[in-house]
ModelCIF file with pLDDT and N, C-alpha, C, O atoms, coordinates in Angstrom:
data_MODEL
#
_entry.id   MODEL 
#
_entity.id                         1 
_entity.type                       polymer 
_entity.pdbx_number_of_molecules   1 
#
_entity_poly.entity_id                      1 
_entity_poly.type                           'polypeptide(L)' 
_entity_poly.nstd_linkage                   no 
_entity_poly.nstd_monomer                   no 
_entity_poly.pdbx_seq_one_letter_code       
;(UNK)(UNK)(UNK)(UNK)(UNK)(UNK)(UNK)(UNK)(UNK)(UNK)(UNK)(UNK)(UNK)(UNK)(UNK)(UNK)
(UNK)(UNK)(UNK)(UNK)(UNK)(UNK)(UNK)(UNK)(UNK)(UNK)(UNK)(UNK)(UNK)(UNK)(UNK)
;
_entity_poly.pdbx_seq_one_letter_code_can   XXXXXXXXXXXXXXXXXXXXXXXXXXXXXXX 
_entity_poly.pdbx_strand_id                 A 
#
loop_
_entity_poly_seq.entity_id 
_entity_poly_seq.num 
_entity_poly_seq.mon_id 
_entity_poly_seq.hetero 
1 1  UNK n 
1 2  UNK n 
1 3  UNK n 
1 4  UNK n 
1 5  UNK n 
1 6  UNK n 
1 7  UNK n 
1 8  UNK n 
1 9  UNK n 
1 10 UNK n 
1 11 UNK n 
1 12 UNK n 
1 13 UNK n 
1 14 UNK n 
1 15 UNK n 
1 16 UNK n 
1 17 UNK n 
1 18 UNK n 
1 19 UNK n 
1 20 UNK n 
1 21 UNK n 
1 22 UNK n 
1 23 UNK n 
1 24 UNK n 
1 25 UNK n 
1 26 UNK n 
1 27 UNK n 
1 28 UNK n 
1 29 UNK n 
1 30 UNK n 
1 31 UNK n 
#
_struct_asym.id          A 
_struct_asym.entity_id   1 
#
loop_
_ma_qa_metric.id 
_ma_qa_metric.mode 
_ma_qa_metric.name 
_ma_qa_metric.software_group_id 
_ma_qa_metric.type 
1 global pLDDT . pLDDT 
2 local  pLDDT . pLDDT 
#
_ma_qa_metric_global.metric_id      1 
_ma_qa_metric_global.metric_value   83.68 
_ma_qa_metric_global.model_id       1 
_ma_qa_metric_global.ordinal_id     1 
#
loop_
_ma_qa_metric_local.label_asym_id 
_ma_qa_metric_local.label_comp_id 
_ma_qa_metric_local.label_seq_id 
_ma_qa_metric_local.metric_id 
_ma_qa_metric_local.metric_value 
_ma_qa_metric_local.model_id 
_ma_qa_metric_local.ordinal_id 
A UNK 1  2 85.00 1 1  
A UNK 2  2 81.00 1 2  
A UNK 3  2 75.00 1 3  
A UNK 4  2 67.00 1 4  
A UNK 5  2 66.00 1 5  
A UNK 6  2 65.00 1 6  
A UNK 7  2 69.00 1 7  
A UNK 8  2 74.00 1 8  
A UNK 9  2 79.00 1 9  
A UNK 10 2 83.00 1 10 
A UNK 11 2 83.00 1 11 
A UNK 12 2 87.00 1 12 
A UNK 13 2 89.00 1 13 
A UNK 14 2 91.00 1 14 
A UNK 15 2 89.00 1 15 
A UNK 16 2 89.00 1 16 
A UNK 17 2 91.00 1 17 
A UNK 18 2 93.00 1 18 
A UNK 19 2 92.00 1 19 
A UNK 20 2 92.00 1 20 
A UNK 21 2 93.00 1 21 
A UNK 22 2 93.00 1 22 
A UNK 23 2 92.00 1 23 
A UNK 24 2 92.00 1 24 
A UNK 25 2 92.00 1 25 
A UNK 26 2 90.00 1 26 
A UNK 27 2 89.00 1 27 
A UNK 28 2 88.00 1 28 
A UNK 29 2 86.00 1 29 
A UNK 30 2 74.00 1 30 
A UNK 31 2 65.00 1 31 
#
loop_
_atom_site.group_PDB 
_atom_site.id 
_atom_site.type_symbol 
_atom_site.label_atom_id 
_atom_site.label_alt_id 
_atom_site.label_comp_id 
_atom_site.label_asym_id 
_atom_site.label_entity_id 
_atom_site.label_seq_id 
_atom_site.pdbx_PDB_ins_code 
_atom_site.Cartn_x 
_atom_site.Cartn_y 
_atom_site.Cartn_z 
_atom_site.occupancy 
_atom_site.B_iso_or_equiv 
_atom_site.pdbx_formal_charge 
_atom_site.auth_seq_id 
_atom_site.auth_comp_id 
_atom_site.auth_asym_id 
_atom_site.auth_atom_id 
_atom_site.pdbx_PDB_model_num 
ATOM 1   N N  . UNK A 1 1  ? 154.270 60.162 64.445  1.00 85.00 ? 1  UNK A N  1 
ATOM 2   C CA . UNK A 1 1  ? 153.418 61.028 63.625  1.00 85.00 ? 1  UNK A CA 1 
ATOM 3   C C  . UNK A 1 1  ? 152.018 61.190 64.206  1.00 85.00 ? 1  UNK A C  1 
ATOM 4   O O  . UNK A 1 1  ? 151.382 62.241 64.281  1.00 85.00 ? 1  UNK A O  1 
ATOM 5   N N  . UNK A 1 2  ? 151.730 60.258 64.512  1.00 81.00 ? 2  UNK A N  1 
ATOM 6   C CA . UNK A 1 2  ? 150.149 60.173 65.142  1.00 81.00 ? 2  UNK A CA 1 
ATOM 7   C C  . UNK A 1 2  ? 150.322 60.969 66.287  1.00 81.00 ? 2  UNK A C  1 
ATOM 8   O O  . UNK A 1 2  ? 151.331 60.717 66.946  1.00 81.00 ? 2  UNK A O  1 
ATOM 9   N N  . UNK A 1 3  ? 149.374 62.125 66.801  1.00 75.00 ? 3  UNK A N  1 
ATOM 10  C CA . UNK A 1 3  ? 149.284 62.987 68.221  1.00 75.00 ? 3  UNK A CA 1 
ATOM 11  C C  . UNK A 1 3  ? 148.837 61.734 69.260  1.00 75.00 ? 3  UNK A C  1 
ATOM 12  O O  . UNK A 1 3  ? 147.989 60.854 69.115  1.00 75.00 ? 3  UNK A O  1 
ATOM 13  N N  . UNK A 1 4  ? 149.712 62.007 70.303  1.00 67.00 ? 4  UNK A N  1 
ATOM 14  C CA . UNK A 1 4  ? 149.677 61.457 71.349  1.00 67.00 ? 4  UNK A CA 1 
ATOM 15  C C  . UNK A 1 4  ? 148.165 61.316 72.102  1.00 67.00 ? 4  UNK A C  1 
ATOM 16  O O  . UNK A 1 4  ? 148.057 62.453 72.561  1.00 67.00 ? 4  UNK A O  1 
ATOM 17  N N  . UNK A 1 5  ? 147.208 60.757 72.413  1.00 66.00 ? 5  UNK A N  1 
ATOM 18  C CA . UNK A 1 5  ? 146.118 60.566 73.451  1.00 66.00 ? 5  UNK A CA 1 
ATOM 19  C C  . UNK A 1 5  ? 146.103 61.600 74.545  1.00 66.00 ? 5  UNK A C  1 
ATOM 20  O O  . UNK A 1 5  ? 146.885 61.633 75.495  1.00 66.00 ? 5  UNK A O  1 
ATOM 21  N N  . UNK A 1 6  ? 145.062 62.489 74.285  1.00 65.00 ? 6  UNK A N  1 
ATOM 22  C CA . UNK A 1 6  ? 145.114 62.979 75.695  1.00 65.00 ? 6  UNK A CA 1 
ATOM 23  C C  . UNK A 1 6  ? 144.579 62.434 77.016  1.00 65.00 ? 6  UNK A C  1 
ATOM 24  O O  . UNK A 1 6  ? 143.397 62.712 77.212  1.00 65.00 ? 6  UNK A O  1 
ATOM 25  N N  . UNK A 1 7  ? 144.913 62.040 77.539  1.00 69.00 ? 7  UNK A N  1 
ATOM 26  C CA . UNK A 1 7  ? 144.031 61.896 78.619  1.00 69.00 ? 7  UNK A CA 1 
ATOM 27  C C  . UNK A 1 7  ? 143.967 62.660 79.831  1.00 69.00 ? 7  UNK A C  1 
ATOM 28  O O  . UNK A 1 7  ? 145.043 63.220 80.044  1.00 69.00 ? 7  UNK A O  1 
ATOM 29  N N  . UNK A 1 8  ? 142.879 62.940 80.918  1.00 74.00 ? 8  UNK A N  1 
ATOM 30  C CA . UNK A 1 8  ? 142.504 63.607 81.426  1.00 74.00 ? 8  UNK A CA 1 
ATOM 31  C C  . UNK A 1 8  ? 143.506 63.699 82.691  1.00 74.00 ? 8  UNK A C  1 
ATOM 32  O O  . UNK A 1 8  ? 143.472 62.806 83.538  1.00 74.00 ? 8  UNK A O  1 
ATOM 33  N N  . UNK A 1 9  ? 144.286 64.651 82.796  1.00 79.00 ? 9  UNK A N  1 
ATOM 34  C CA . UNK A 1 9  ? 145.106 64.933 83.836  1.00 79.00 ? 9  UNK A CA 1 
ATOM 35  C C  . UNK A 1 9  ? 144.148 63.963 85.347  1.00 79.00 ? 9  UNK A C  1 
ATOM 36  O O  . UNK A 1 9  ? 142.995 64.290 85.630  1.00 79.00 ? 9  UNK A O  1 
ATOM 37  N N  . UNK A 1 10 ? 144.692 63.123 85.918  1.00 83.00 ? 10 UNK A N  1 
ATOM 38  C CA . UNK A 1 10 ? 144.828 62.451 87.655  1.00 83.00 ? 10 UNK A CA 1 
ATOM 39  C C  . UNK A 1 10 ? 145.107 63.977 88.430  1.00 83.00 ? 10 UNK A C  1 
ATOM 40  O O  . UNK A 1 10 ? 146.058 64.747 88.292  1.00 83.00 ? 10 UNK A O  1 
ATOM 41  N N  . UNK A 1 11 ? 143.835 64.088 89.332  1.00 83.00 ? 11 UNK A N  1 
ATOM 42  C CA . UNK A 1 11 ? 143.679 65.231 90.763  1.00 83.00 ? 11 UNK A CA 1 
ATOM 43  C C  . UNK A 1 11 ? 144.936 64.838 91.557  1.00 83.00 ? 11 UNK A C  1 
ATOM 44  O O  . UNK A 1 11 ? 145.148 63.744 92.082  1.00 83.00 ? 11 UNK A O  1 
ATOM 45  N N  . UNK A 1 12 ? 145.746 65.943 91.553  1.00 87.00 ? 12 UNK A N  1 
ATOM 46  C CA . UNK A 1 12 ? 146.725 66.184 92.543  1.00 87.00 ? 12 UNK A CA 1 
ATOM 47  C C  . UNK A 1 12 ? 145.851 65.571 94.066  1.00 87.00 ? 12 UNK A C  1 
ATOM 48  O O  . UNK A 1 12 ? 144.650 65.515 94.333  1.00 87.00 ? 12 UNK A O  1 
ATOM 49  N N  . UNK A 1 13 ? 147.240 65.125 94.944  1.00 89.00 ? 13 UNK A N  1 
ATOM 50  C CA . UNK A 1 13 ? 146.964 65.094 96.082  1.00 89.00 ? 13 UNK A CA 1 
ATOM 51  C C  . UNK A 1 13 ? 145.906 66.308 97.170  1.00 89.00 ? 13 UNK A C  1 
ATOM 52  O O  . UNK A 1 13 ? 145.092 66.218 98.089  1.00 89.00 ? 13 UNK A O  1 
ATOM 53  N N  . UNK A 1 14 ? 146.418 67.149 96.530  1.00 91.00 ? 14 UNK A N  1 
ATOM 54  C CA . UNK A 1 14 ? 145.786 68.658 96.990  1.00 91.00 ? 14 UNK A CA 1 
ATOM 55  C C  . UNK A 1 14 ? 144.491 68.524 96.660  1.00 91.00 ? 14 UNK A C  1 
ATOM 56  O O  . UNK A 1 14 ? 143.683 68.537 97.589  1.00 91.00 ? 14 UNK A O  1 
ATOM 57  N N  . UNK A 1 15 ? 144.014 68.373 95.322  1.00 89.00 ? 15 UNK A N  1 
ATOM 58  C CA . UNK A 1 15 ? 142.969 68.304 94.832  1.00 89.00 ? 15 UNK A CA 1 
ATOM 59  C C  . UNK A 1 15 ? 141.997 67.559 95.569  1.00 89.00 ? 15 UNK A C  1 
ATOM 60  O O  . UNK A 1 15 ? 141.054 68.013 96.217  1.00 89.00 ? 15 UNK A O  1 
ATOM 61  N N  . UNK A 1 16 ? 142.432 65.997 95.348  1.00 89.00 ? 16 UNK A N  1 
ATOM 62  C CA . UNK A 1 16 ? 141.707 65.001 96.333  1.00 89.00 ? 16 UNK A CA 1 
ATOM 63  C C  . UNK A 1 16 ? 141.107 65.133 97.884  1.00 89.00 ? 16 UNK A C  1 
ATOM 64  O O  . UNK A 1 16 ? 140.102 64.664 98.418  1.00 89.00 ? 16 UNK A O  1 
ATOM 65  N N  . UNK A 1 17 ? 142.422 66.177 98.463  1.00 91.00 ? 17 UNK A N  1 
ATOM 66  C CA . UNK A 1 17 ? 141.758 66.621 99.518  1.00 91.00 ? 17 UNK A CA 1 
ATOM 67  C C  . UNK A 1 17 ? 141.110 67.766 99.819  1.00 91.00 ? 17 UNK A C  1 
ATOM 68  O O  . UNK A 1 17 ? 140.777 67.986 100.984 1.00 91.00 ? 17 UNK A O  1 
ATOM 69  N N  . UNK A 1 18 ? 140.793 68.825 98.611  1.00 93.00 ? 18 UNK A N  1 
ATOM 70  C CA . UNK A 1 18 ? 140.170 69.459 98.494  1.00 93.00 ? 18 UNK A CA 1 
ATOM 71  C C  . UNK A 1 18 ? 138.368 68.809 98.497  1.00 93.00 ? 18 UNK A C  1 
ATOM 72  O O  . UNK A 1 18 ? 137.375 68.880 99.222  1.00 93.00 ? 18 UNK A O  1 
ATOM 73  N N  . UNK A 1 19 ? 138.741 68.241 97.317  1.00 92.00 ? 19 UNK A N  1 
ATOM 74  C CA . UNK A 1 19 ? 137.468 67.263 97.376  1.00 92.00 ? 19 UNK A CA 1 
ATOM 75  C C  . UNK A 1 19 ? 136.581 66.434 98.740  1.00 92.00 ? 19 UNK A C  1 
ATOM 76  O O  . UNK A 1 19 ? 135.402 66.513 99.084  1.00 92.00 ? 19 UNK A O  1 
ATOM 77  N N  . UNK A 1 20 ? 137.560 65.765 99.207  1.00 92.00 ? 20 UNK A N  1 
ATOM 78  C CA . UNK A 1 20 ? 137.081 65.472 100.626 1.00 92.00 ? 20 UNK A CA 1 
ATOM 79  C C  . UNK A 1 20 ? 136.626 66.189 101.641 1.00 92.00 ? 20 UNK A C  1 
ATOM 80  O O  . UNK A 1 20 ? 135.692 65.770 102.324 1.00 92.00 ? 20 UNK A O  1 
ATOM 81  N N  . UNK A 1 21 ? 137.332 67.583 101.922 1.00 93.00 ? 21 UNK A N  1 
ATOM 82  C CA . UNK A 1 21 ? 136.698 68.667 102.513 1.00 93.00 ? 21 UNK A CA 1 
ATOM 83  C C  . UNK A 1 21 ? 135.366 69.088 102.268 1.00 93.00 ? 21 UNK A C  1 
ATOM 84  O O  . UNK A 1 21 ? 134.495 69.230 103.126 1.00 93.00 ? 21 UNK A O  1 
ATOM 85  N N  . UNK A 1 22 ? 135.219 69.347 100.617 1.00 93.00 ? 22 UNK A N  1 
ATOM 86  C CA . UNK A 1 22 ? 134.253 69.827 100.207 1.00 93.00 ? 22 UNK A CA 1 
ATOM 87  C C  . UNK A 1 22 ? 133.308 69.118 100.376 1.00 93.00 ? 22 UNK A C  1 
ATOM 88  O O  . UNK A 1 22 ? 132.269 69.777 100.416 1.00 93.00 ? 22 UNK A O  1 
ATOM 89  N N  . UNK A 1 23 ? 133.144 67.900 100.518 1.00 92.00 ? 23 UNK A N  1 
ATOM 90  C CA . UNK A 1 23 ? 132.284 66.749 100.774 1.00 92.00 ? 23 UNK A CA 1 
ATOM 91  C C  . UNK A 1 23 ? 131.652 66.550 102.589 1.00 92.00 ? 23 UNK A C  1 
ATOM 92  O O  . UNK A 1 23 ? 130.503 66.513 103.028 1.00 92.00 ? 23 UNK A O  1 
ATOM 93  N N  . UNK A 1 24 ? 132.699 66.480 103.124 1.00 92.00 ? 24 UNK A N  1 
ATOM 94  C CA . UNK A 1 24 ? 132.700 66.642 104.748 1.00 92.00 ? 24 UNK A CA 1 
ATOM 95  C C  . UNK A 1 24 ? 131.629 68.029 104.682 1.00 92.00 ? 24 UNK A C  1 
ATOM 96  O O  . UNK A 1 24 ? 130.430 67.996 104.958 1.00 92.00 ? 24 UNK A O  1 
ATOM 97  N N  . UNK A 1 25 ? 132.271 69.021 104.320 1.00 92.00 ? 25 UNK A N  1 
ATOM 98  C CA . UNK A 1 25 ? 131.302 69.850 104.755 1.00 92.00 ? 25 UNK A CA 1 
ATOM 99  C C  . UNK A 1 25 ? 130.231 70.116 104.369 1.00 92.00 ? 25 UNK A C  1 
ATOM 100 O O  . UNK A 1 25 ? 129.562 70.844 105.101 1.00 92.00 ? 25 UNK A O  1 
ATOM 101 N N  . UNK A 1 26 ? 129.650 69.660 103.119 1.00 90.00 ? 26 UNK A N  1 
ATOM 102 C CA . UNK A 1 26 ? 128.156 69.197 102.500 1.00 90.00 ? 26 UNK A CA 1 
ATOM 103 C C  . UNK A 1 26 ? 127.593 67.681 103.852 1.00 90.00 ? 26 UNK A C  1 
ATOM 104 O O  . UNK A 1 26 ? 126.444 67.487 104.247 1.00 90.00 ? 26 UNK A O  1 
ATOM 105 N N  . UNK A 1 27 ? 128.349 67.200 104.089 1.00 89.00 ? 27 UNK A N  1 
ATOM 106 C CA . UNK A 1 27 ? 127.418 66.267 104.805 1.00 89.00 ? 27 UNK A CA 1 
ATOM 107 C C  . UNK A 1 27 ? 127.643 66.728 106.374 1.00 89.00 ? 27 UNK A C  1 
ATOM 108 O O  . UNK A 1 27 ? 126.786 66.126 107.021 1.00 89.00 ? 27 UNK A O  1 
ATOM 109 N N  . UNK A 1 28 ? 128.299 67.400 107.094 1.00 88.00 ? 28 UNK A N  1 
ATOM 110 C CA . UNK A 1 28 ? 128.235 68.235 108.368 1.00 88.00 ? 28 UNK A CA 1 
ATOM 111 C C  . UNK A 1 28 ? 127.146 69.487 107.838 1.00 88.00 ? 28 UNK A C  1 
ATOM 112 O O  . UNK A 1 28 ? 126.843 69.999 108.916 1.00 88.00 ? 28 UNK A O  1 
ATOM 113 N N  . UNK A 1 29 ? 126.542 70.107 106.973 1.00 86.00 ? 29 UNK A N  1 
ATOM 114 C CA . UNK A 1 29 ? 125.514 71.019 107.087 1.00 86.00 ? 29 UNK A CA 1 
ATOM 115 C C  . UNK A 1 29 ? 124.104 70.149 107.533 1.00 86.00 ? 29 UNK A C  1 
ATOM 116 O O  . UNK A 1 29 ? 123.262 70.470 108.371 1.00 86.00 ? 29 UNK A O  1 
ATOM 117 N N  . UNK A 1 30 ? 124.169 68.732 106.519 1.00 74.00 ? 30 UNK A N  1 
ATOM 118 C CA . UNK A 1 30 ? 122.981 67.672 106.614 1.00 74.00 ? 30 UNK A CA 1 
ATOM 119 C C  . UNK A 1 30 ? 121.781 68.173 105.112 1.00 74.00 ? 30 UNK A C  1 
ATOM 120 O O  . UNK A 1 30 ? 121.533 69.316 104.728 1.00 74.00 ? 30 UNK A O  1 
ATOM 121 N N  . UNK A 1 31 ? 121.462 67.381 104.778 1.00 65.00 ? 31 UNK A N  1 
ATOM 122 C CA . UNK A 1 31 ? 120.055 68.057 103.770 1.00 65.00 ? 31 UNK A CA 1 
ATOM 123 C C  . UNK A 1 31 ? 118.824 69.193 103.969 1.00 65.00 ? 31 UNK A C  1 
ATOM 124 O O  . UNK A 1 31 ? 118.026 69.404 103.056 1.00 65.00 ? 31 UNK A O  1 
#
């Protein structure tokens, strides 16, 4: 009876390395 907990969908593999890219290339431009 009680609704199940949502919790926040875990970043696909894809995702994660989306993320890492996006990161690499913020620190290859430099500040």
């Amino acid at each position: 009876r009680t609704p199940a907990e949502t919790k926040p969908a875990e970043p696909t593999e894809i995702e994660l390395l989306a993320q890492i890219r996006d990161t690499l290339i913020e620190q290859r431009r430099g500040p």
